[in-house]
Each structure stands twice: as C-alpha cells, then as structure tokens.
N, C-alpha and C. Protein backbone atom coordinates (compact mmCIF):
# COMPACT_ATOMS: atom_id res chain seq x y z
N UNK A 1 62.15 76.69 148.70
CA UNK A 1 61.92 77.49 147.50
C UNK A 1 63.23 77.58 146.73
N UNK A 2 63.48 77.69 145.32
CA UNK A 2 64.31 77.58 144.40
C UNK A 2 65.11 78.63 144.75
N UNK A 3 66.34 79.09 144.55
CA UNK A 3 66.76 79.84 144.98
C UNK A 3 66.94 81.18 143.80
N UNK A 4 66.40 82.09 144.69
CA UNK A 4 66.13 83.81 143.28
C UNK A 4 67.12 84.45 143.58
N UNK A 5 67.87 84.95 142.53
CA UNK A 5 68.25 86.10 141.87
C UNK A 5 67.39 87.27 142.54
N UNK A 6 68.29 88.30 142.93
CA UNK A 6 67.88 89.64 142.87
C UNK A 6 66.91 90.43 142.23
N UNK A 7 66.96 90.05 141.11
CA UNK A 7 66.14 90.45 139.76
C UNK A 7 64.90 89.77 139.74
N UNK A 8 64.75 88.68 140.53
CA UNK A 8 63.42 87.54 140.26
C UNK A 8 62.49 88.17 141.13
N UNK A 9 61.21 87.52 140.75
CA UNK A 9 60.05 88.12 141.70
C UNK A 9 60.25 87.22 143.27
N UNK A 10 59.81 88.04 144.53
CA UNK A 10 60.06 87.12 145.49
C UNK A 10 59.09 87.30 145.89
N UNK A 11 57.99 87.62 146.03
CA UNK A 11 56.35 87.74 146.26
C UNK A 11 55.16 87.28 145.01
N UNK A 12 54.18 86.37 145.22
CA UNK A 12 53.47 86.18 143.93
C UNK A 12 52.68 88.27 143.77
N UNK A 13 52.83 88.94 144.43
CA UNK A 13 52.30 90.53 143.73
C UNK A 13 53.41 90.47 142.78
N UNK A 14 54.96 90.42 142.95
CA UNK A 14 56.01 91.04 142.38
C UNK A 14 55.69 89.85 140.85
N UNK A 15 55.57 88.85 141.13
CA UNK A 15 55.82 87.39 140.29
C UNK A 15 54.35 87.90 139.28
N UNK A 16 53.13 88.38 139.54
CA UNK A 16 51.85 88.89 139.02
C UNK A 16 52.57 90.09 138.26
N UNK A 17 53.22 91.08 138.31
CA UNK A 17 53.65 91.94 137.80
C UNK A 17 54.69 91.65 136.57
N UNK A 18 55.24 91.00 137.08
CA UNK A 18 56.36 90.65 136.32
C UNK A 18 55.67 89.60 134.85
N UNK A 19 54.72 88.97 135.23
CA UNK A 19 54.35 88.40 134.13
C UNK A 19 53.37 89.37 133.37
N UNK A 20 52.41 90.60 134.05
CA UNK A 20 52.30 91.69 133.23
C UNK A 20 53.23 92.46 132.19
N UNK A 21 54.82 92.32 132.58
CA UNK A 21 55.24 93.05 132.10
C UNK A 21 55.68 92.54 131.04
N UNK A 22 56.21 91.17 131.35
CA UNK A 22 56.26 89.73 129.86
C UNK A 22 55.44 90.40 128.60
N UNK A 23 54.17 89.59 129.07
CA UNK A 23 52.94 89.84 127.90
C UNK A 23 53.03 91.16 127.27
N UNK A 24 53.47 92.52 128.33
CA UNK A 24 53.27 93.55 127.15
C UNK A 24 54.51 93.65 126.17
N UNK A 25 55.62 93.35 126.60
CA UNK A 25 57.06 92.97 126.12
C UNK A 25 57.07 92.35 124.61
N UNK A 26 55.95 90.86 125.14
CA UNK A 26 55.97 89.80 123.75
C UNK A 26 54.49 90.51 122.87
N UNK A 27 54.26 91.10 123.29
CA UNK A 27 52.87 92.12 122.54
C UNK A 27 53.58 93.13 121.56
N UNK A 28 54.54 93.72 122.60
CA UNK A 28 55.31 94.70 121.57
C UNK A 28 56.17 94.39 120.28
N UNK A 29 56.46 93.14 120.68
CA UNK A 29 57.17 92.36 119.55
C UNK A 29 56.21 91.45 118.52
N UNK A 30 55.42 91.15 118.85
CA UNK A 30 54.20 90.77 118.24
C UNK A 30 53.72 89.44 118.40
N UNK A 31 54.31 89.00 119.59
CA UNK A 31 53.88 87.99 119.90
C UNK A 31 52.40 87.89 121.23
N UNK A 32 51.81 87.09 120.98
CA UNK A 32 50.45 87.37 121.55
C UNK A 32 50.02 86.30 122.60
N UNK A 33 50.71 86.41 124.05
CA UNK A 33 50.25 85.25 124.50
C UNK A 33 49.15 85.89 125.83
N UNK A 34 48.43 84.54 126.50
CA UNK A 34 47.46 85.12 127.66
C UNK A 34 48.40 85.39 128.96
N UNK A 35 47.57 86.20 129.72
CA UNK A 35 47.90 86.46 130.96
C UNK A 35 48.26 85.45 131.43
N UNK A 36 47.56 84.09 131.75
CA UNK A 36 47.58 82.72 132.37
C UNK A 36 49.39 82.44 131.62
N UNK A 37 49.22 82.36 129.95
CA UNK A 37 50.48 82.01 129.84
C UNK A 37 51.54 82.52 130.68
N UNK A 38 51.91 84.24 130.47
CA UNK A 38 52.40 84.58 131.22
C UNK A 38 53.27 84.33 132.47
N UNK A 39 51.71 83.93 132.90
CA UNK A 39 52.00 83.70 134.57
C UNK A 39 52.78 82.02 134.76
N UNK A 40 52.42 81.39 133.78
CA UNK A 40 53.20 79.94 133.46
C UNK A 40 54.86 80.17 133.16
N UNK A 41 54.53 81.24 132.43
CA UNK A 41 56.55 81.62 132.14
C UNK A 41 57.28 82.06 133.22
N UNK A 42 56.64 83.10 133.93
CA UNK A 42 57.08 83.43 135.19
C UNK A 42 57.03 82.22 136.24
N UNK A 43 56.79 81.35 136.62
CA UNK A 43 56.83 80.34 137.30
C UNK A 43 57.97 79.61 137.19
N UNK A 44 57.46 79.32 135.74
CA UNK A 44 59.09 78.75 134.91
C UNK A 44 60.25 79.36 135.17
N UNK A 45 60.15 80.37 134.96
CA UNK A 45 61.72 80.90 135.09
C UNK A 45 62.37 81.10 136.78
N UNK A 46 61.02 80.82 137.81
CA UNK A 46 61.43 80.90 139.29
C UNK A 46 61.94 79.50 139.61
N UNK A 47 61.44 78.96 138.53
CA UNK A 47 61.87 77.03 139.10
C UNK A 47 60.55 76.33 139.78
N UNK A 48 59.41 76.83 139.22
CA UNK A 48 58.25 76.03 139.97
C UNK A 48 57.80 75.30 138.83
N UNK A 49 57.08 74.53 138.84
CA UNK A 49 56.35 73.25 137.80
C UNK A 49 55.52 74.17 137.06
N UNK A 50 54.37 75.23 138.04
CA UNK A 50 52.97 75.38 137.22
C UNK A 50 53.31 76.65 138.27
N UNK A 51 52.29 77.31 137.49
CA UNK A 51 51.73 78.64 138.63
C UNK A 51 50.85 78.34 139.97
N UNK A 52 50.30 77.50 139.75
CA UNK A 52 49.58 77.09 140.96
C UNK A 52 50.20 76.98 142.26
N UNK A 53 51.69 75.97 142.02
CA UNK A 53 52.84 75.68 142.74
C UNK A 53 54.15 77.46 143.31
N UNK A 54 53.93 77.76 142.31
CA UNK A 54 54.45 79.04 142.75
C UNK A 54 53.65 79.77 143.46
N UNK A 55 52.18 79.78 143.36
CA UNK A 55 51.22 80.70 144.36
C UNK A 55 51.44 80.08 145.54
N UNK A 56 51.78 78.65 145.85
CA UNK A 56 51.47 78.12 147.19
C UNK A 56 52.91 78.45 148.02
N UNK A 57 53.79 78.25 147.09
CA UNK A 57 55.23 78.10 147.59
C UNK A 57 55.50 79.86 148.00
N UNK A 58 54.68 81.20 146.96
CA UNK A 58 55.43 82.71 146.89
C UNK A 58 54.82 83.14 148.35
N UNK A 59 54.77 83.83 148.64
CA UNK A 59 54.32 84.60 149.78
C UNK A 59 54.07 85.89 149.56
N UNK A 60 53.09 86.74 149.97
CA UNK A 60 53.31 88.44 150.46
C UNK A 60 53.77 88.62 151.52
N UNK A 61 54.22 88.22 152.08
CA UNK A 61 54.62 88.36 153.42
C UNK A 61 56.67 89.20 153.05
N UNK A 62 56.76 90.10 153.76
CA UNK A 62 58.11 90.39 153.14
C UNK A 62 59.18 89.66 153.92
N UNK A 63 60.69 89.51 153.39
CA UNK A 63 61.37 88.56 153.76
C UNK A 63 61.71 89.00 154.91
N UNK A 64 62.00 90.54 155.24
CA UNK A 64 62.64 91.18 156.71
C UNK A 64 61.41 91.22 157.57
N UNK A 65 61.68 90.83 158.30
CA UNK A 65 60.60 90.66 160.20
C UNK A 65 61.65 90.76 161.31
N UNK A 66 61.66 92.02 161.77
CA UNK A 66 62.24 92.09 163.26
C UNK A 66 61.44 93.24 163.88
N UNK A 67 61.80 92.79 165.30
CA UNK A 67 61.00 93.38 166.22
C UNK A 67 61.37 93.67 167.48
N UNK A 68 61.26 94.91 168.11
CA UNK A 68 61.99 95.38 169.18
C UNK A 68 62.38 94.18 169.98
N UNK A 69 63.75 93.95 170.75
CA UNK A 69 64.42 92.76 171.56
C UNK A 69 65.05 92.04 170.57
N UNK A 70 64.88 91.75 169.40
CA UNK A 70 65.82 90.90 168.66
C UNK A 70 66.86 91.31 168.53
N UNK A 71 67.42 89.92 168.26
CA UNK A 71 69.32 90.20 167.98
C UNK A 71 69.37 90.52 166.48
N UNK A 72 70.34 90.67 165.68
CA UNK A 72 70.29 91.17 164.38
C UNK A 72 72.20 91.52 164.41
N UNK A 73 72.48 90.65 162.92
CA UNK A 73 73.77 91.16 162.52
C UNK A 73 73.52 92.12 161.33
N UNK A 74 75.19 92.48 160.95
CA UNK A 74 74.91 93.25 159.71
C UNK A 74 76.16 93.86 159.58
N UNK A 75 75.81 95.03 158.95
CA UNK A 75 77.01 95.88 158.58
C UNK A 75 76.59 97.44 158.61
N UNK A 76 77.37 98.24 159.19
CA UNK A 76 77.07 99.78 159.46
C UNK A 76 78.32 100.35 158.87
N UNK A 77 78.17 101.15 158.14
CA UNK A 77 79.03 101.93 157.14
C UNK A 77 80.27 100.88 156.56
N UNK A 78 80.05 99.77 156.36
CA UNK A 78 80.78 98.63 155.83
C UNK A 78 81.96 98.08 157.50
N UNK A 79 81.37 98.24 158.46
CA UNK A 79 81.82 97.83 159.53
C UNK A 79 80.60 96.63 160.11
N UNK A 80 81.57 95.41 160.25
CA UNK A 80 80.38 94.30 160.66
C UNK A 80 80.15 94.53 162.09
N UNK A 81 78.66 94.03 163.07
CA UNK A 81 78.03 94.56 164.23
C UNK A 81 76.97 93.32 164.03
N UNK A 82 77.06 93.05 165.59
CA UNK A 82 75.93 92.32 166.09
C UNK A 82 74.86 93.42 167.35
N UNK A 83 73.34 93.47 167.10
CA UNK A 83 72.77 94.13 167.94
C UNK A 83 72.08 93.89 168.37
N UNK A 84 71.14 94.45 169.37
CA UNK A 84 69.73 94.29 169.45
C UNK A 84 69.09 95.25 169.02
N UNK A 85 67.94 95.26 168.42
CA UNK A 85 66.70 96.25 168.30
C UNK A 85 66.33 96.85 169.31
N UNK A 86 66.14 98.55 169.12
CA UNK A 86 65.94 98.97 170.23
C UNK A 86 64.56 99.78 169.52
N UNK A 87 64.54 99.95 168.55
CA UNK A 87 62.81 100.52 168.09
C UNK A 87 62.87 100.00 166.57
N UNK A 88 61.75 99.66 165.90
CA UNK A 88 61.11 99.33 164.54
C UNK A 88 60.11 99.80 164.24
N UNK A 89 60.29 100.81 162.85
CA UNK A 89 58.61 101.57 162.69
C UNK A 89 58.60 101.28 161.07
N UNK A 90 57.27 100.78 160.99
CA UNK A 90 57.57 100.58 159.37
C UNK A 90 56.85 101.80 158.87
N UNK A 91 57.75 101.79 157.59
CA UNK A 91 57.08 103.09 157.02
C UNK A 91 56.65 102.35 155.22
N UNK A 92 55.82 102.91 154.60
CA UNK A 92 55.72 103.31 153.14
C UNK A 92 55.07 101.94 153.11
N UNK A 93 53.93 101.41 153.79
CA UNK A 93 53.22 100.56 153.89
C UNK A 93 54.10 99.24 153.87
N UNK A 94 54.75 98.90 154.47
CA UNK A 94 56.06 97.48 154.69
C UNK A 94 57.09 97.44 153.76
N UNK A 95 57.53 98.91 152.62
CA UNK A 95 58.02 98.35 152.20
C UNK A 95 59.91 98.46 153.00
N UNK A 96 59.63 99.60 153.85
CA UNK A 96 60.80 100.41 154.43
C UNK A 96 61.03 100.18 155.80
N UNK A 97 61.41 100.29 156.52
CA UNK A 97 61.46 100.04 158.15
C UNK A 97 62.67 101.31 158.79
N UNK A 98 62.17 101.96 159.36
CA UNK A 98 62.95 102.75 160.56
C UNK A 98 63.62 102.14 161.65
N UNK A 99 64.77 101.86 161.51
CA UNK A 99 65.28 100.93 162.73
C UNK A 99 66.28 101.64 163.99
N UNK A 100 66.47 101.24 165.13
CA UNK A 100 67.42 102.13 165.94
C UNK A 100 68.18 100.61 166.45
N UNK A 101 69.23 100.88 166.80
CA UNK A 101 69.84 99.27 167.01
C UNK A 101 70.87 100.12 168.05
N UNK A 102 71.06 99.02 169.25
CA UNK A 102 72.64 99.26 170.04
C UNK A 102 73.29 98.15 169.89
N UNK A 103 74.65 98.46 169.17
CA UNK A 103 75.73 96.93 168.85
C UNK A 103 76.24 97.07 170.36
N UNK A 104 76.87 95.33 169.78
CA UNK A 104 76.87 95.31 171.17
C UNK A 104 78.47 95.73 171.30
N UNK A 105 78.97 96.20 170.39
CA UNK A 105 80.59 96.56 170.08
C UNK A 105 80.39 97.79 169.56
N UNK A 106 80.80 99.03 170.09
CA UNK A 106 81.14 99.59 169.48
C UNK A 106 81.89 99.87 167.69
N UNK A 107 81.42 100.53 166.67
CA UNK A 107 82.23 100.41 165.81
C UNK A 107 82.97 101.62 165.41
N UNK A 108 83.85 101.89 164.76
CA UNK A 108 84.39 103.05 164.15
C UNK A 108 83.58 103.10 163.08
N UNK A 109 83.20 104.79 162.90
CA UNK A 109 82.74 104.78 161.37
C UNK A 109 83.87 105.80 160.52
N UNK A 110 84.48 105.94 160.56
CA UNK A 110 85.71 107.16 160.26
C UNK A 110 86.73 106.27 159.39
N UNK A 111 87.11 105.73 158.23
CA UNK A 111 87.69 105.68 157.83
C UNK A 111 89.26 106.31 157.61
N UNK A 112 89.28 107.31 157.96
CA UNK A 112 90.64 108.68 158.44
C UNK A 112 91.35 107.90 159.21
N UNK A 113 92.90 107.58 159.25
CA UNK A 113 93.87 106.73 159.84
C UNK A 113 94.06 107.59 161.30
N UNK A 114 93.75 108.71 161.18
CA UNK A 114 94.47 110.28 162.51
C UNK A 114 93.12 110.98 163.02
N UNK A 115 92.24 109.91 162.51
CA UNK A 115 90.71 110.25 163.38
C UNK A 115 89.60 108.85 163.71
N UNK A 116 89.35 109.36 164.94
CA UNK A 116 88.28 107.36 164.96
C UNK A 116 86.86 108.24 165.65
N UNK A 117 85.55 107.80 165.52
CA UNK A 117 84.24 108.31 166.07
C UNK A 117 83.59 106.98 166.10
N UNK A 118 83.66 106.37 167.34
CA UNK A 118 83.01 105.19 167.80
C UNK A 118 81.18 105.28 168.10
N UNK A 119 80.30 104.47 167.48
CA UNK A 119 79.36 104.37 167.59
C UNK A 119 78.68 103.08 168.04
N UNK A 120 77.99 103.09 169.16
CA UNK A 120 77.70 102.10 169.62
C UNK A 120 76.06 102.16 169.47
N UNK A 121 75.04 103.56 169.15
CA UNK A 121 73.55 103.29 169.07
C UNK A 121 74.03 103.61 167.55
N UNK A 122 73.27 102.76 167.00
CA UNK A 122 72.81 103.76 165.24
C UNK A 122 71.03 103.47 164.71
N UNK A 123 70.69 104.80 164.01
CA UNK A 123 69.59 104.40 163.48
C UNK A 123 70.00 104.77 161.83
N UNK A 124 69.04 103.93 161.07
CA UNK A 124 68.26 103.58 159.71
C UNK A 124 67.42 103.51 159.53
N UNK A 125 67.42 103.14 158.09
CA UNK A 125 66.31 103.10 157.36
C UNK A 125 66.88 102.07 156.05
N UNK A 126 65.68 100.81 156.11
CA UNK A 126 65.85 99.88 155.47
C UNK A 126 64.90 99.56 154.74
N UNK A 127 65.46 98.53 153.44
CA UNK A 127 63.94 98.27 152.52
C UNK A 127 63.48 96.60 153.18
N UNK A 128 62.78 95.97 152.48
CA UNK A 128 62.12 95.11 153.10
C UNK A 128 62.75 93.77 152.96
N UNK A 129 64.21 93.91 152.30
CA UNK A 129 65.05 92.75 152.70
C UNK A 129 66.28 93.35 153.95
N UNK A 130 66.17 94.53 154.45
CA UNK A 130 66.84 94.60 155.45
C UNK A 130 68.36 95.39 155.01
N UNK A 131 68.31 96.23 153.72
CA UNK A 131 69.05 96.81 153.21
C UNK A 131 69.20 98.24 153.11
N UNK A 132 69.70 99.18 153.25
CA UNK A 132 69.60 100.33 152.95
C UNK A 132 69.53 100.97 151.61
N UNK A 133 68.70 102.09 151.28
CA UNK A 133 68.94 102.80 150.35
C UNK A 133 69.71 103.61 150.13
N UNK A 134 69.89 104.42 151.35
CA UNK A 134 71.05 104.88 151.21
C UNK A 134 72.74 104.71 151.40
N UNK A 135 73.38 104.81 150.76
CA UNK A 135 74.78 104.13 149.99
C UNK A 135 76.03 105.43 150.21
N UNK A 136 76.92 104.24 150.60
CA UNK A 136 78.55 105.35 151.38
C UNK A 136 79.01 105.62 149.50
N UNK A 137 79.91 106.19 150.19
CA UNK A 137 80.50 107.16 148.80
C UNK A 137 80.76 106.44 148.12
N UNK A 138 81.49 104.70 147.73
CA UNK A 138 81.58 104.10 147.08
C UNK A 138 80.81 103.07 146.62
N UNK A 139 79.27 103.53 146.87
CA UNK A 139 78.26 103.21 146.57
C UNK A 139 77.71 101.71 147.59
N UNK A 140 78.07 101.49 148.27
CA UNK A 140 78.28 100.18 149.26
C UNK A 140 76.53 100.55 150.27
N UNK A 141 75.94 100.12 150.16
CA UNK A 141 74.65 100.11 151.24
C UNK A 141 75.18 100.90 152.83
N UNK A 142 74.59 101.55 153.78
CA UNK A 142 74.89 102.34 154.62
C UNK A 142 75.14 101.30 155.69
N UNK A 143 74.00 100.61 155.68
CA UNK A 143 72.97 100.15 156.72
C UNK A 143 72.61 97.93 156.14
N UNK A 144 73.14 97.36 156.60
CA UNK A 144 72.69 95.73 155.72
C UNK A 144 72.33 95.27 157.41
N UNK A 145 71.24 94.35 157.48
CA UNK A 145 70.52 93.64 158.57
C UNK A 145 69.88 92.96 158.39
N UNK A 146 70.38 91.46 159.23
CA UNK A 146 70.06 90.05 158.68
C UNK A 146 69.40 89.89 160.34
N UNK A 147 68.20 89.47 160.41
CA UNK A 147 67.90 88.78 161.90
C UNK A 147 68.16 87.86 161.73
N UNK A 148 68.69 87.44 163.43
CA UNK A 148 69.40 86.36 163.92
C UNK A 148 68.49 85.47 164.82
N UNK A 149 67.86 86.87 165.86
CA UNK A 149 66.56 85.51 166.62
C UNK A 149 65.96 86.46 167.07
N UNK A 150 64.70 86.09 167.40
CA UNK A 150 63.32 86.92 167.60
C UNK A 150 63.38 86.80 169.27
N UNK A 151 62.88 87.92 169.79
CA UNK A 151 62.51 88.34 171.04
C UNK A 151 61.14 87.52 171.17
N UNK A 152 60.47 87.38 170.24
CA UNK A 152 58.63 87.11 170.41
C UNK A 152 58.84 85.40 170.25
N UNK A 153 60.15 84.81 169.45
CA UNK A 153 59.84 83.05 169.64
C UNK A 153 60.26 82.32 170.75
C-alpha cells in the first residue's frame, strides 16, 4: 500500500468519510460533483488507480493488534522499553486499547537529576495505532507501542 500521511484515510470507513467531506467542501464552493466522483479523488490522492483498487487494497481492520504474550517495543514517558503484554482490553468499540505491559528493563520515569522512580510494570491506554492520548508536559505521547511478534503466530 502507498505510503499515508497521518492526515490520509487508512481504512476505506475513514477514506468513505473523507470523500463525504470533499463533496460537501466543493458544494460549498459551488462546485457540484457525485459521491462516486468523490470517492475517485480520494483514491487519487491515497495513490490508488480507481476506487475499486483502494477498496481491495484499504482495510477495516485497525493497524494495532496485540495480544496478551506478545513482545512489543515503544516508548514510556519518552523512555525507550521492550515488553511483553501482560493484559489487553479494548475499549470504545476498537478504537482504544487498555494495555498493562512488564519491560523487560526497568525504566526511570523522573526526569529530576537528585531523584530516579524505576518502573518496570506500566499500564495505558492507547488509540488504534498504538499511541497514547494522553501527552507529558511537553506535549510528547505518554505511552507509543509498536508490536514486534505475536504470542498466537
């Protein structure tokens, strides 16, 4: 698959939406095209030929899949960690995941040069690329988790 931008649709629901939001866009301006067009521009702009090719190539399926026993890297309060999964609960119908992880390293999360608080279990909460919503004081993600290999393959 072509490679997306942040901003691009990465599901044909998100890629269906997004060309809803086109048409009302070029409506407001007064331009008048169909839904079908639409959905041809949005294709276009993902790097597929036709929409047809983007339905086969998009997926609903979300990009994060892990599952208790997997390994998983990442970053915990901007400290890098390799772990395993020790529980996964999805919440808000797939789009969020509850995660509990033990690295296998301890990390510091204390930034303070004359104080250290080593954490070796942590839990989160992630969206469905494996990111956190919630963000350290300099706005940096809490929580980032990339699986590495599945317990179930």
């Amino acid at each position: 698959m072509p490679g997306l931008s942040p901003d691009l649709p990465r599901t044909r629901d998100e890629a269906k939406q997004r060309a809803k939001a086109l048409r009302q866009d070029l409506f407001a301006r007064g331009v008048k095209i169909t839904y079908s067009q639409a959905l041809e521009r949005v294709a276009a702009e993902l790097g597929f030929r036709d929409w047809n090719t983007a339905v086969a190539r998009l997926s609903n399926d979300p990009d994060f899949r892990i599952a208790v026993g997997d390994t998983v890297s990442g970053t915990y309060l901007k400290q890098p960690f390799t772990a395993r999964v020790l529980a996964v609960r999805e919440m808000s119908g797939g789009s969020h995941f509850e995660v509990t992880l033990d690295l296998e390293e301890a990390v510091d999360v204390v930034t303070f040069d004359g104080f250290s608080n080593f954490r070796r279990r942590v839990s989160g909460t992630v969206d469905d690329r494996g990111i956190s919503p919630a963000r350290t004081g300099d706005g940096e993600p809490q929580l980032v988790i990339q699986p590495l290999s599945s317990a179930l393959a």
